[in-house]
ModelCIF file with pLDDT and N, C-alpha, C, O atoms, coordinates in Angstrom:
data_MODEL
#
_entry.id   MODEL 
#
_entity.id                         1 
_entity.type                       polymer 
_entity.pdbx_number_of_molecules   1 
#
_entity_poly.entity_id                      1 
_entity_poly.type                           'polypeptide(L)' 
_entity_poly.nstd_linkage                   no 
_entity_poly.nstd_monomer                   no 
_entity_poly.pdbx_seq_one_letter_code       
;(UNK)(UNK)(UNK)(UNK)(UNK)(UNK)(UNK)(UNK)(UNK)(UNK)(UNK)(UNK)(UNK)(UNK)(UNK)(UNK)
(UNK)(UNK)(UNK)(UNK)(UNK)(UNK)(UNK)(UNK)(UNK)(UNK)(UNK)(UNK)(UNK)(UNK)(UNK)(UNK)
(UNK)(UNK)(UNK)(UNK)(UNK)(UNK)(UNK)(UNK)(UNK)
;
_entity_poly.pdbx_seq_one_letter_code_can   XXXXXXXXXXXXXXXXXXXXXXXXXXXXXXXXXXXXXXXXX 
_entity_poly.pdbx_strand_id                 A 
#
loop_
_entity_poly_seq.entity_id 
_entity_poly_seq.num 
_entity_poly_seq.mon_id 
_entity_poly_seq.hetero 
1 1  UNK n 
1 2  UNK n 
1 3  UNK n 
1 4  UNK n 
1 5  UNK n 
1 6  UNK n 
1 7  UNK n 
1 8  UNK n 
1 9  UNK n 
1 10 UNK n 
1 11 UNK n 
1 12 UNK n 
1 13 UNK n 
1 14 UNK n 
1 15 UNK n 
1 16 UNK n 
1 17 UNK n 
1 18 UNK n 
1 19 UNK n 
1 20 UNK n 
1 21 UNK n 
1 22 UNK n 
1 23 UNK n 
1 24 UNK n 
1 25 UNK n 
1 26 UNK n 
1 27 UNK n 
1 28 UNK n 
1 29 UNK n 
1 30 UNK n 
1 31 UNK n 
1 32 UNK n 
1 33 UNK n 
1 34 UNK n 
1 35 UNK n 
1 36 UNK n 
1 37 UNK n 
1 38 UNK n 
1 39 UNK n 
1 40 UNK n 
1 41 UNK n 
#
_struct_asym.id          A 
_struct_asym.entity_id   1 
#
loop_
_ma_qa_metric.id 
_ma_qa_metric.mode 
_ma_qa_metric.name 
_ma_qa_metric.software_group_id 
_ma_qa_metric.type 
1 global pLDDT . pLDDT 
2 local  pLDDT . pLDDT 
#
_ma_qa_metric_global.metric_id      1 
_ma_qa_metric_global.metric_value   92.17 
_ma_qa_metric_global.model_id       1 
_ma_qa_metric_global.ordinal_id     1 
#
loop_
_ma_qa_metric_local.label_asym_id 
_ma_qa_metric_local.label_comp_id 
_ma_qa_metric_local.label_seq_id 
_ma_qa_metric_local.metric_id 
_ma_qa_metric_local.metric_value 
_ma_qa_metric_local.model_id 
_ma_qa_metric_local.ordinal_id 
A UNK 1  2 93.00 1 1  
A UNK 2  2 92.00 1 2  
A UNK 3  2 92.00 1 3  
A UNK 4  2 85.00 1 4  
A UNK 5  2 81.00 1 5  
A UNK 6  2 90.00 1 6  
A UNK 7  2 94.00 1 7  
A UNK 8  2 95.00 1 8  
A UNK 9  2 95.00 1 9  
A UNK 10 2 94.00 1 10 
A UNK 11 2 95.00 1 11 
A UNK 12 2 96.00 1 12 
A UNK 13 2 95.00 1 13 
A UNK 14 2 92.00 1 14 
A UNK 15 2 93.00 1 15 
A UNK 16 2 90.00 1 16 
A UNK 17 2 91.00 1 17 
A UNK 18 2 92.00 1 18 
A UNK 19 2 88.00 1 19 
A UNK 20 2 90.00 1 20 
A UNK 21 2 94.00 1 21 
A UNK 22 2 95.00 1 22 
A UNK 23 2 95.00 1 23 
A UNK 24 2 95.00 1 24 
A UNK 25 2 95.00 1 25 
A UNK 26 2 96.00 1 26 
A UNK 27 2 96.00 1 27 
A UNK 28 2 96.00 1 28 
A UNK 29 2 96.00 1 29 
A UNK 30 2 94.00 1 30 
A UNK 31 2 94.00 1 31 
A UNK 32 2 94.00 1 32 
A UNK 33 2 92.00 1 33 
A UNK 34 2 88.00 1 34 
A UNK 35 2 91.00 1 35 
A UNK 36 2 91.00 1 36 
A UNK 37 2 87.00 1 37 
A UNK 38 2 88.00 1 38 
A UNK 39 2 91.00 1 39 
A UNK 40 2 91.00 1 40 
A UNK 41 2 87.00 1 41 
#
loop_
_atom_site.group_PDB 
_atom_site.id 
_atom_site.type_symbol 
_atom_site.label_atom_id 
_atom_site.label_alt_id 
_atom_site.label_comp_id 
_atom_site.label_asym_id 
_atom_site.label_entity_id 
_atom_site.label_seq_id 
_atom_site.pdbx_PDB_ins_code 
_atom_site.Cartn_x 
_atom_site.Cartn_y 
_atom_site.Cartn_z 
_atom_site.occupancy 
_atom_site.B_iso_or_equiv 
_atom_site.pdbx_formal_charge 
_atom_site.auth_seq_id 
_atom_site.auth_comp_id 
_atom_site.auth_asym_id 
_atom_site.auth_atom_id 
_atom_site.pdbx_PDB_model_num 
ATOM 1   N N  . UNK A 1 1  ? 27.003 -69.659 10.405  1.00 93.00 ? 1  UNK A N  1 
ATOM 2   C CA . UNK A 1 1  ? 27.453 -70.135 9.097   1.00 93.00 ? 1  UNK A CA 1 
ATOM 3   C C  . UNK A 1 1  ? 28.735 -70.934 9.277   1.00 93.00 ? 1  UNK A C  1 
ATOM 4   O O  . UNK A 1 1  ? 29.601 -70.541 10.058  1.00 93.00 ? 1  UNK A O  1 
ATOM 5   N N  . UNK A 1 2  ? 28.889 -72.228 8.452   1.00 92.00 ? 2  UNK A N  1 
ATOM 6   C CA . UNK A 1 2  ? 29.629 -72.952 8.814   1.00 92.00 ? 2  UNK A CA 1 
ATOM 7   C C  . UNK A 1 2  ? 30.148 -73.825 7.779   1.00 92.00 ? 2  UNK A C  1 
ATOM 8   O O  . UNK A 1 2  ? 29.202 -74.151 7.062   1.00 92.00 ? 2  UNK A O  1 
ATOM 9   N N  . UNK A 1 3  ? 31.265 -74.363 7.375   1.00 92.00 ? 3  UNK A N  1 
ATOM 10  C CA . UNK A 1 3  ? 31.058 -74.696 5.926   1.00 92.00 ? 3  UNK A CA 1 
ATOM 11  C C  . UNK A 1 3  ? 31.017 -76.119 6.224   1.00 92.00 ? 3  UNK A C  1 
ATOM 12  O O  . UNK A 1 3  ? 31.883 -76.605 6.951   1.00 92.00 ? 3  UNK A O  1 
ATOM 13  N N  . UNK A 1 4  ? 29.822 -77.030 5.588   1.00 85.00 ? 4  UNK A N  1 
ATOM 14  C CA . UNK A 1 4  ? 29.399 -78.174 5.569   1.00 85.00 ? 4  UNK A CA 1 
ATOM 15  C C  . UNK A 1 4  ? 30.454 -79.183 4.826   1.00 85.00 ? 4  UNK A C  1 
ATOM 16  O O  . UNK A 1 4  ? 29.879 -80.256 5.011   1.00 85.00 ? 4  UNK A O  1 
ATOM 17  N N  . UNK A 1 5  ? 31.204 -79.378 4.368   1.00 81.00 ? 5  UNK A N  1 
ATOM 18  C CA . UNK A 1 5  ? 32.018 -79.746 3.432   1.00 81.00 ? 5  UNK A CA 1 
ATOM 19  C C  . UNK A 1 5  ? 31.176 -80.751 2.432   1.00 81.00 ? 5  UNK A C  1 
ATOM 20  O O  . UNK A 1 5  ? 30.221 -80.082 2.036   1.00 81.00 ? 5  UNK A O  1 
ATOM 21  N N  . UNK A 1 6  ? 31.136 -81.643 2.041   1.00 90.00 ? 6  UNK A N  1 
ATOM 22  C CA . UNK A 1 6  ? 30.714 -82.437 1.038   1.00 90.00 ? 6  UNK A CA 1 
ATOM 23  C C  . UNK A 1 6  ? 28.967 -82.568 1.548   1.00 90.00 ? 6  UNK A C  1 
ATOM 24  O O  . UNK A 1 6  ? 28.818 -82.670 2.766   1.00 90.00 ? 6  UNK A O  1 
ATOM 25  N N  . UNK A 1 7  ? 27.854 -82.569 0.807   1.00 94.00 ? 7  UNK A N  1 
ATOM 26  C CA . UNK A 1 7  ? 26.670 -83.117 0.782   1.00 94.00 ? 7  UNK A CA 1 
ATOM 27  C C  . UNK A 1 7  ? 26.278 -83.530 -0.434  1.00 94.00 ? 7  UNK A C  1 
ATOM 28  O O  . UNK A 1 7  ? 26.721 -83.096 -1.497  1.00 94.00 ? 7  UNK A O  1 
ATOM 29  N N  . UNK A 1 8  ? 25.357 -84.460 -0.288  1.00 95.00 ? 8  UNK A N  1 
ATOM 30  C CA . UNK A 1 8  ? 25.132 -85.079 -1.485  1.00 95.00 ? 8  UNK A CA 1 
ATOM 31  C C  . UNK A 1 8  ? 23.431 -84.596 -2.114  1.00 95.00 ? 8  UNK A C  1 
ATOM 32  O O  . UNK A 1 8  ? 22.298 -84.440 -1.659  1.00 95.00 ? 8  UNK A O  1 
ATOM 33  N N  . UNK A 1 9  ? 24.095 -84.507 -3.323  1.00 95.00 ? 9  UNK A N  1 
ATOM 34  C CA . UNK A 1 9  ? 22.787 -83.936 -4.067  1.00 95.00 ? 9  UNK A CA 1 
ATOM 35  C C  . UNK A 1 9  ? 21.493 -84.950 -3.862  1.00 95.00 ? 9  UNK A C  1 
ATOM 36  O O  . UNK A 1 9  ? 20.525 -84.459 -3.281  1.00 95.00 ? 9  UNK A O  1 
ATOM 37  N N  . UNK A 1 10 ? 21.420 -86.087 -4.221  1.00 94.00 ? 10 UNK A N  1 
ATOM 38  C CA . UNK A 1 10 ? 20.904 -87.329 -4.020  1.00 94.00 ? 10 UNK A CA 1 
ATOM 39  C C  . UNK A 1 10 ? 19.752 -86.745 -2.776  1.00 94.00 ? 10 UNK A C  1 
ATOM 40  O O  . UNK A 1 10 ? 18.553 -87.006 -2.675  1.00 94.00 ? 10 UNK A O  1 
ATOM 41  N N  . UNK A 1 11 ? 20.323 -86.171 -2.207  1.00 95.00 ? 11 UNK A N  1 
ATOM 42  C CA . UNK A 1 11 ? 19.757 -86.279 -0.571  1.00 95.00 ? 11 UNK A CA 1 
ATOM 43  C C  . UNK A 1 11 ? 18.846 -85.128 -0.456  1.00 95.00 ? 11 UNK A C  1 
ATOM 44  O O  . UNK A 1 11 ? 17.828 -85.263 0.223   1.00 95.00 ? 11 UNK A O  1 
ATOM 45  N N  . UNK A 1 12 ? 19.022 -84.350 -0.864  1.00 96.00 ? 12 UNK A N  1 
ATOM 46  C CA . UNK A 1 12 ? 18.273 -82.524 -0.998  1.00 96.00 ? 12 UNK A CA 1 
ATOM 47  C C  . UNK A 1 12 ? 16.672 -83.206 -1.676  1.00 96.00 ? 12 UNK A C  1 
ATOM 48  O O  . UNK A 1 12 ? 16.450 -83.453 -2.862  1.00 96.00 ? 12 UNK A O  1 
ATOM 49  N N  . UNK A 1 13 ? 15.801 -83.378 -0.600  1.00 95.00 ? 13 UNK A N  1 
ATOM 50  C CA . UNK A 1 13 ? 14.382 -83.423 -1.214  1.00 95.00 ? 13 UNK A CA 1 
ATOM 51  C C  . UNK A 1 13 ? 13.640 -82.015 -1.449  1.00 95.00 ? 13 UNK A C  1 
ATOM 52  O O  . UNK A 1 13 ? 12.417 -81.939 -1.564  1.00 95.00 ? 13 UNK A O  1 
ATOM 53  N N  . UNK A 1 14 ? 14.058 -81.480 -1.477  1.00 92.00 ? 14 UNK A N  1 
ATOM 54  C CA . UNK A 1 14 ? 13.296 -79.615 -2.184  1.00 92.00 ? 14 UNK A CA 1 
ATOM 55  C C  . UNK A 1 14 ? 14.245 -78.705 -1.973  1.00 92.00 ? 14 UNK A C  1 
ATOM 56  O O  . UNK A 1 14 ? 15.058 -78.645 -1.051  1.00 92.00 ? 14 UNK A O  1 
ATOM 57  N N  . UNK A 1 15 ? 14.050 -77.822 -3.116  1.00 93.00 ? 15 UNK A N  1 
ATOM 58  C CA . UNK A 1 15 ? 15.785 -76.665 -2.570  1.00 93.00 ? 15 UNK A CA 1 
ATOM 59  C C  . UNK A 1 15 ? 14.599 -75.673 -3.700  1.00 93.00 ? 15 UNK A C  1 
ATOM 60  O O  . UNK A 1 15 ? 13.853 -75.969 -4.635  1.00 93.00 ? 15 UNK A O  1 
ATOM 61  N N  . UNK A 1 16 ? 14.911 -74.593 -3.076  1.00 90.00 ? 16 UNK A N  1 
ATOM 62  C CA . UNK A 1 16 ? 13.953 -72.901 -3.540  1.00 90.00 ? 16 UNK A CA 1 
ATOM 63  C C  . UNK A 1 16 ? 14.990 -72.134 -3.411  1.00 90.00 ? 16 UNK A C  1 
ATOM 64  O O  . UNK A 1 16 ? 15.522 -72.126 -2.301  1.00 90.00 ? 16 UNK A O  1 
ATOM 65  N N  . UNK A 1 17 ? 15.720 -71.053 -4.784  1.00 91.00 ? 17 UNK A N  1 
ATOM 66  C CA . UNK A 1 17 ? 16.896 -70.021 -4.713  1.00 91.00 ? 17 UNK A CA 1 
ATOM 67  C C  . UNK A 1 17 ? 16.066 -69.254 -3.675  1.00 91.00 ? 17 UNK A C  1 
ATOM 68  O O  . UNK A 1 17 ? 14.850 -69.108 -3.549  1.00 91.00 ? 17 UNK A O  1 
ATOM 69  N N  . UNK A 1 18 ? 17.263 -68.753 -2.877  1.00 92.00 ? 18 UNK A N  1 
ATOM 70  C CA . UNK A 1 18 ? 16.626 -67.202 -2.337  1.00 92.00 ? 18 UNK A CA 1 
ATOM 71  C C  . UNK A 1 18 ? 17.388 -65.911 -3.164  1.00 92.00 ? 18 UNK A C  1 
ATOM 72  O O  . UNK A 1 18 ? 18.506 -65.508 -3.486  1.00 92.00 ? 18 UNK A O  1 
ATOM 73  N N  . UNK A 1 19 ? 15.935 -65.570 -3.261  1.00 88.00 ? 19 UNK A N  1 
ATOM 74  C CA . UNK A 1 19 ? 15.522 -64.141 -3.924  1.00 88.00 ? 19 UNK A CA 1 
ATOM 75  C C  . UNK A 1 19 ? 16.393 -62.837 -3.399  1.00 88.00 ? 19 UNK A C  1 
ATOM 76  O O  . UNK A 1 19 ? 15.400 -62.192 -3.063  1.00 88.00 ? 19 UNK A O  1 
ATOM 77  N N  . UNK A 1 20 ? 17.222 -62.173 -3.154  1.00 90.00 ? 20 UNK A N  1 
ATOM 78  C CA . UNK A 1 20 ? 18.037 -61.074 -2.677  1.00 90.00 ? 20 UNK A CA 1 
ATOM 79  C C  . UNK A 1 20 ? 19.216 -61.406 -1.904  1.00 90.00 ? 20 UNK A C  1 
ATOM 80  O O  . UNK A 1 20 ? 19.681 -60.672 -1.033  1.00 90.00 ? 20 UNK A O  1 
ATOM 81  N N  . UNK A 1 21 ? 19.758 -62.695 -2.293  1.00 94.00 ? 21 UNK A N  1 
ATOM 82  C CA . UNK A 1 21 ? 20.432 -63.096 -1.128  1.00 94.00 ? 21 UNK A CA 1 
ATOM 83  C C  . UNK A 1 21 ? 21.898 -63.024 -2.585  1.00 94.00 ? 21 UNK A C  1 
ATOM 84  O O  . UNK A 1 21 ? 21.765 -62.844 -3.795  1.00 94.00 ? 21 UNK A O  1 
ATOM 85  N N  . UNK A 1 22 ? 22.978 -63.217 -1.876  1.00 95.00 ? 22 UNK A N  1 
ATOM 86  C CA . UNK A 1 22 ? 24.076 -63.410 -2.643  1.00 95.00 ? 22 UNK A CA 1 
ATOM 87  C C  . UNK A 1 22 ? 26.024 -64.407 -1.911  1.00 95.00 ? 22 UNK A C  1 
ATOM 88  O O  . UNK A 1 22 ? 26.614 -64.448 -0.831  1.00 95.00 ? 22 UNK A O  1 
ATOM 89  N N  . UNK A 1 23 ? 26.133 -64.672 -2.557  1.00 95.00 ? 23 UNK A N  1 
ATOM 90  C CA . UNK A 1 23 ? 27.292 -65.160 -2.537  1.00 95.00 ? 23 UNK A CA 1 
ATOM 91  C C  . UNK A 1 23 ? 28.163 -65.485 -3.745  1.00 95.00 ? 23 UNK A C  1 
ATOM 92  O O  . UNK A 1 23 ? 27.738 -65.669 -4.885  1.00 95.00 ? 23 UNK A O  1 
ATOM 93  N N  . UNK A 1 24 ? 29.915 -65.551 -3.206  1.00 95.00 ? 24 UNK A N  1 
ATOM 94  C CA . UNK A 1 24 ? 30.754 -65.416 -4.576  1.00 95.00 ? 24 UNK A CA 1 
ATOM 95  C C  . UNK A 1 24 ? 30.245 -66.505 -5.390  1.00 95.00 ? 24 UNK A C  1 
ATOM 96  O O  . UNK A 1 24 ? 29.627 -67.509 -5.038  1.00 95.00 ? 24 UNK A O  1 
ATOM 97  N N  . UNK A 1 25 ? 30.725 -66.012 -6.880  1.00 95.00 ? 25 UNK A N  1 
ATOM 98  C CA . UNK A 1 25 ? 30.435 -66.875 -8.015  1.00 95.00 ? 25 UNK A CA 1 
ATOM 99  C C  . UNK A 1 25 ? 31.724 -67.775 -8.563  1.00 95.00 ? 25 UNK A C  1 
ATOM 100 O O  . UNK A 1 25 ? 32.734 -67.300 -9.081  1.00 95.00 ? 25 UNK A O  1 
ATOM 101 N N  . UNK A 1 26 ? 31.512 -68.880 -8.380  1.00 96.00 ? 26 UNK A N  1 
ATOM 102 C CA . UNK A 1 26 ? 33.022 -69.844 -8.679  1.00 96.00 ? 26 UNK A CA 1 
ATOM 103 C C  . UNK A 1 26 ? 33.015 -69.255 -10.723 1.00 96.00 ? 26 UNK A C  1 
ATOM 104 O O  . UNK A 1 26 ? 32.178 -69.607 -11.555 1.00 96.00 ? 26 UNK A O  1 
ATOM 105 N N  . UNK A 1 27 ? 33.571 -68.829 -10.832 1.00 96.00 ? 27 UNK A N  1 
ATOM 106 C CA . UNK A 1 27 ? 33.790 -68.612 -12.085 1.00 96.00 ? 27 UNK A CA 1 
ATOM 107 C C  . UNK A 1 27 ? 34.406 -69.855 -13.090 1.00 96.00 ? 27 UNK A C  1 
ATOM 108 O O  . UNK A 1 27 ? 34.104 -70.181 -14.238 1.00 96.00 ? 27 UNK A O  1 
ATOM 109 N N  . UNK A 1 28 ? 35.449 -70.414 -12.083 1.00 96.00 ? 28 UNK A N  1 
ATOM 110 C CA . UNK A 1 28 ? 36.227 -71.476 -12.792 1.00 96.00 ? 28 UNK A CA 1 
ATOM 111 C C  . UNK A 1 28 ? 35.417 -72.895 -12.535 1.00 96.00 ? 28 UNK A C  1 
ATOM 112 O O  . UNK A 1 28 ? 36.061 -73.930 -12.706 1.00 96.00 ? 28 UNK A O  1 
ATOM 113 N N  . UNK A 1 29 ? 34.185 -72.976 -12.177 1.00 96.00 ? 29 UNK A N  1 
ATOM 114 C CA . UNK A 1 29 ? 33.312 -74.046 -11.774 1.00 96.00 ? 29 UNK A CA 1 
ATOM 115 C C  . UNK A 1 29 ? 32.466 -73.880 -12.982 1.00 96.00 ? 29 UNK A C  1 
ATOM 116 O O  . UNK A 1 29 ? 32.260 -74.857 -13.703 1.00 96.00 ? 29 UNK A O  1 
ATOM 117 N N  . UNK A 1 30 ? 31.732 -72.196 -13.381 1.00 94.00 ? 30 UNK A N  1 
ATOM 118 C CA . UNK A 1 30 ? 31.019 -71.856 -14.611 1.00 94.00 ? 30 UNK A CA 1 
ATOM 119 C C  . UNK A 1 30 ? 32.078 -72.129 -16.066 1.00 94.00 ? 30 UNK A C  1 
ATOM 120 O O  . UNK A 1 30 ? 31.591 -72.210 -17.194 1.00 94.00 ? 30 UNK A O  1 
ATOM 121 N N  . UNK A 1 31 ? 33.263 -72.222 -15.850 1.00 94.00 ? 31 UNK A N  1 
ATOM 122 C CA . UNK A 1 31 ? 33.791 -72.079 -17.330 1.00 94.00 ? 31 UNK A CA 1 
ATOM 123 C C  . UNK A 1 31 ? 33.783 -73.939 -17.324 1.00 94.00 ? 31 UNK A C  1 
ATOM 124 O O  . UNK A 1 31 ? 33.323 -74.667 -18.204 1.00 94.00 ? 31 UNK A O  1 
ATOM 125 N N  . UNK A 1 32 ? 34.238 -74.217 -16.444 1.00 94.00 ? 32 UNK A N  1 
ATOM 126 C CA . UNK A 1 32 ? 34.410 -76.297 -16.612 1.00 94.00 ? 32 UNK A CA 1 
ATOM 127 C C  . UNK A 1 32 ? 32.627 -76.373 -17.244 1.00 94.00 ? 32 UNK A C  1 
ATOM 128 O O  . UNK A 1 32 ? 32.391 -77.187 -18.137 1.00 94.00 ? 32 UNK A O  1 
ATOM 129 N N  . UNK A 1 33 ? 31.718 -75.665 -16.815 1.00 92.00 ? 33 UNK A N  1 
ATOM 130 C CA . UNK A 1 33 ? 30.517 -76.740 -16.999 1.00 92.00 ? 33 UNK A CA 1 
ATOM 131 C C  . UNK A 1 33 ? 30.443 -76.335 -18.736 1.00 92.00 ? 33 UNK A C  1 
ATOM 132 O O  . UNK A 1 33 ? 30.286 -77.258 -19.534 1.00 92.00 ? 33 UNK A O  1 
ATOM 133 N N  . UNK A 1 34 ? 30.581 -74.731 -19.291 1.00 88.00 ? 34 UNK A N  1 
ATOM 134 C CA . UNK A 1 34 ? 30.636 -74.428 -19.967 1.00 88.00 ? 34 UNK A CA 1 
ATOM 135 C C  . UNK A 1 34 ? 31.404 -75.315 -21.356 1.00 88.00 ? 34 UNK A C  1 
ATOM 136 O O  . UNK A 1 34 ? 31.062 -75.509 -22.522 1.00 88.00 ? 34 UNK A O  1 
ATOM 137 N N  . UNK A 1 35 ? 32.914 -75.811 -20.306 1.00 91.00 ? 35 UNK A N  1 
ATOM 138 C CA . UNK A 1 35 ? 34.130 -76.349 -21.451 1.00 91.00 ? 35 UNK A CA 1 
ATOM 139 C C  . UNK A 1 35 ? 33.570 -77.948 -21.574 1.00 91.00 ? 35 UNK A C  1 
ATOM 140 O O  . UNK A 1 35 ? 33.902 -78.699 -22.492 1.00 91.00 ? 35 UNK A O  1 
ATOM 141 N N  . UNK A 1 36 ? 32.781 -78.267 -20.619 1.00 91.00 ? 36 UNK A N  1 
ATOM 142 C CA . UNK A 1 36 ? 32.715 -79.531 -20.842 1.00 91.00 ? 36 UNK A CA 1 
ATOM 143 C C  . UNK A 1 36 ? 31.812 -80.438 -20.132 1.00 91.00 ? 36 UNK A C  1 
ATOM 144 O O  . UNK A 1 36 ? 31.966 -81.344 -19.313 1.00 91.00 ? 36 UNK A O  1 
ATOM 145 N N  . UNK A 1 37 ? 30.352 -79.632 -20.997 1.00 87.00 ? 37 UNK A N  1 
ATOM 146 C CA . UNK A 1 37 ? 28.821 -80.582 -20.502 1.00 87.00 ? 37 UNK A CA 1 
ATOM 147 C C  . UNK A 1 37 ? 28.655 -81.842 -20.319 1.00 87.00 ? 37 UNK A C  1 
ATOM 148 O O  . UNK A 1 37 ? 27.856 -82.458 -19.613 1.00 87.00 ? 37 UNK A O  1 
ATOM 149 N N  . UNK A 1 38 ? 29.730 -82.283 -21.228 1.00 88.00 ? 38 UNK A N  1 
ATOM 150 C CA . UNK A 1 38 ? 30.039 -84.361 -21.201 1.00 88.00 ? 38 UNK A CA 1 
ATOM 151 C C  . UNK A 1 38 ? 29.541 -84.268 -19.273 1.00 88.00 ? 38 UNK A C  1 
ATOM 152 O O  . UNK A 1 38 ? 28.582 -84.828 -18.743 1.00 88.00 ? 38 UNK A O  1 
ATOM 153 N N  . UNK A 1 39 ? 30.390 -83.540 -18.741 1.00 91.00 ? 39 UNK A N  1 
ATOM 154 C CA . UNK A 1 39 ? 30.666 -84.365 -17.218 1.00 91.00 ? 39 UNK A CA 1 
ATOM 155 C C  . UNK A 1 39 ? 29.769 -83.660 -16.589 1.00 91.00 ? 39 UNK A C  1 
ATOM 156 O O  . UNK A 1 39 ? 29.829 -83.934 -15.391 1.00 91.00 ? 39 UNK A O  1 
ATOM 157 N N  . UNK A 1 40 ? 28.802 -82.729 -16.863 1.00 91.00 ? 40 UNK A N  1 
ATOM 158 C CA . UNK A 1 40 ? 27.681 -82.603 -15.636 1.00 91.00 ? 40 UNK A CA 1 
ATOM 159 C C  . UNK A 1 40 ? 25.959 -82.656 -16.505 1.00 91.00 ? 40 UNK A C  1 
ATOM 160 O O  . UNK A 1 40 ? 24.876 -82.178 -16.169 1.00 91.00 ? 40 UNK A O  1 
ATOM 161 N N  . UNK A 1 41 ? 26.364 -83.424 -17.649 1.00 87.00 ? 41 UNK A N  1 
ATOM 162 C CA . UNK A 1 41 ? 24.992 -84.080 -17.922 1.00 87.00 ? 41 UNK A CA 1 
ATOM 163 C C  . UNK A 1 41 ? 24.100 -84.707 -17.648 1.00 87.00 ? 41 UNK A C  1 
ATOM 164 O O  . UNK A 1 41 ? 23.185 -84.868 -18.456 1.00 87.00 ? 41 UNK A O  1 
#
């Protein structure tokens, strides 16, 4: 595991959640989309 830094969405031709798997939840990433759908519409 390695952290990739920037990839571009554009580029991801198929992506499937995995089912039992977990990692932290940006909370302050969920409240921006929450405060302000304008910018990830």
């Amino acid at each position: 595991v390695k952290a990739l830094g920037k990839i571009r969405i554009d580029a991801i031709l198929s992506a499937s959640v995995i089912e039992g798997s977990w990692c932290p939840v940006n909370q302050k990433l969920i409240q921006d989309i929450y405060d302000n759908p304008h910018k990830y519409a």
